[in-house]
Protein backbone atom coordinates (compact mmCIF):
# COMPACT_ATOMS: atom_id res chain seq x y z
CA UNK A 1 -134.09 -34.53 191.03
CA UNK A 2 -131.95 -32.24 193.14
CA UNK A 3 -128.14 -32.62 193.38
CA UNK A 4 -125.89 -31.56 196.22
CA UNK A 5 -122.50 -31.15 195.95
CA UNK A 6 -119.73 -29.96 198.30
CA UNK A 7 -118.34 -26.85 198.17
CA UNK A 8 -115.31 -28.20 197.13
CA UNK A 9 -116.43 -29.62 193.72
CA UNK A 10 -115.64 -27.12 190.89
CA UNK A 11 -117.85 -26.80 188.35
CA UNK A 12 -115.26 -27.79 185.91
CA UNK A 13 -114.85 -31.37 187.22
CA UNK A 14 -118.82 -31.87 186.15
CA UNK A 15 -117.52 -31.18 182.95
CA UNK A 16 -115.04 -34.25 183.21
CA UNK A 17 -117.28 -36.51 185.10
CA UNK A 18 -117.21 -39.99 183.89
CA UNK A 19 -119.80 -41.89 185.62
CA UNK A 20 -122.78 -40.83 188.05
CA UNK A 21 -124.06 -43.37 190.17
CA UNK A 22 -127.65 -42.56 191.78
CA UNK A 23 -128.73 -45.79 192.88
CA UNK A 24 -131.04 -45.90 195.70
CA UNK A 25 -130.65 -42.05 196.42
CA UNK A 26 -134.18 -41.66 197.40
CA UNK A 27 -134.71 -39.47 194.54
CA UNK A 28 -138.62 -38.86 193.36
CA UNK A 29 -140.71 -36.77 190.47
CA UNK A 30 -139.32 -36.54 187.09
CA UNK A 31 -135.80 -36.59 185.71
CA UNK A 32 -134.70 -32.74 184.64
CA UNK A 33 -134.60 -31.86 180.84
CA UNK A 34 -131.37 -29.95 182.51
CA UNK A 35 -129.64 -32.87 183.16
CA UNK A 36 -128.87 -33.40 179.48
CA UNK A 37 -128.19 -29.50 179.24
CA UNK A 38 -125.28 -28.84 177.22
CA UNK A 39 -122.44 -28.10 179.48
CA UNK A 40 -124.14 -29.53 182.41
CA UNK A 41 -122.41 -32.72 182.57
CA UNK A 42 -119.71 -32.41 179.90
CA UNK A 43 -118.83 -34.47 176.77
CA UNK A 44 -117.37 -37.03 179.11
CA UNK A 45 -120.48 -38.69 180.89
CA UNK A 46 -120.02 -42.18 180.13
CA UNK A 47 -122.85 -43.72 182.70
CA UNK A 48 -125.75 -42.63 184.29
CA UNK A 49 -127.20 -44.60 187.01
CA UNK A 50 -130.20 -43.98 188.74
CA UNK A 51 -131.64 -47.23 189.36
CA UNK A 52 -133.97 -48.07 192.82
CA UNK A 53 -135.65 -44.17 192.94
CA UNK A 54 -138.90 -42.67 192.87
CA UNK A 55 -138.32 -41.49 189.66
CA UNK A 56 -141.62 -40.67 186.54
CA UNK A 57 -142.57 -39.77 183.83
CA UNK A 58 -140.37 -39.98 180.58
CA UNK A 59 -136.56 -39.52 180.27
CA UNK A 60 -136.53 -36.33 178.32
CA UNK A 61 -134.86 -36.00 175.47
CA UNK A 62 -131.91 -33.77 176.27
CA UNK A 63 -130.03 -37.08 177.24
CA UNK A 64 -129.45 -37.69 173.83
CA UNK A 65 -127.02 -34.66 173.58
CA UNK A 66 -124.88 -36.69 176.00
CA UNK A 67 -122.38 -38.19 173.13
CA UNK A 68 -120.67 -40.50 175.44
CA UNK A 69 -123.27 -41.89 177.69
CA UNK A 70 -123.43 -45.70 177.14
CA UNK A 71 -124.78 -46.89 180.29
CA UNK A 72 -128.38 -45.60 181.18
CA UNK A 73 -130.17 -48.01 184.12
């Protein structure tokens, strides 16, 4: 899963992000064991959506260091 984000987004609003909303992105292959990296997404993730996608394989198990998350689809 690949992530673009404008030029304008500072890497220290990831770290405040609240909710990310991939549904129906197009996205394929396996979810990255970086997306649960410490510091990737901040303390502050609070749902992760990535419903209607390509995606396999198992959700790895870095998304348990996300303390917040309570919303996983």
């Amino acid at each position: 899963m690949l992530i673009l984000l404008p030029n304008a987004v500072s890497l220290d609003a990831l770290a405040r992000l609240q909710i990310l909303n991939l549904d129906g992105c197009g996205l394929t292959g396996p979810v990255p064991d970086a997306l649960g990296a410490r510091g990737a997404l901040g303390a502050s993730l609070r749902e992760l959506v990535a419903a209607h996608n390509a995606l396999t394989g198992t959700l790895p198990a870095s998304l348990g260091r996300l303390s917040s998350l309570t919303t996983l689809s």
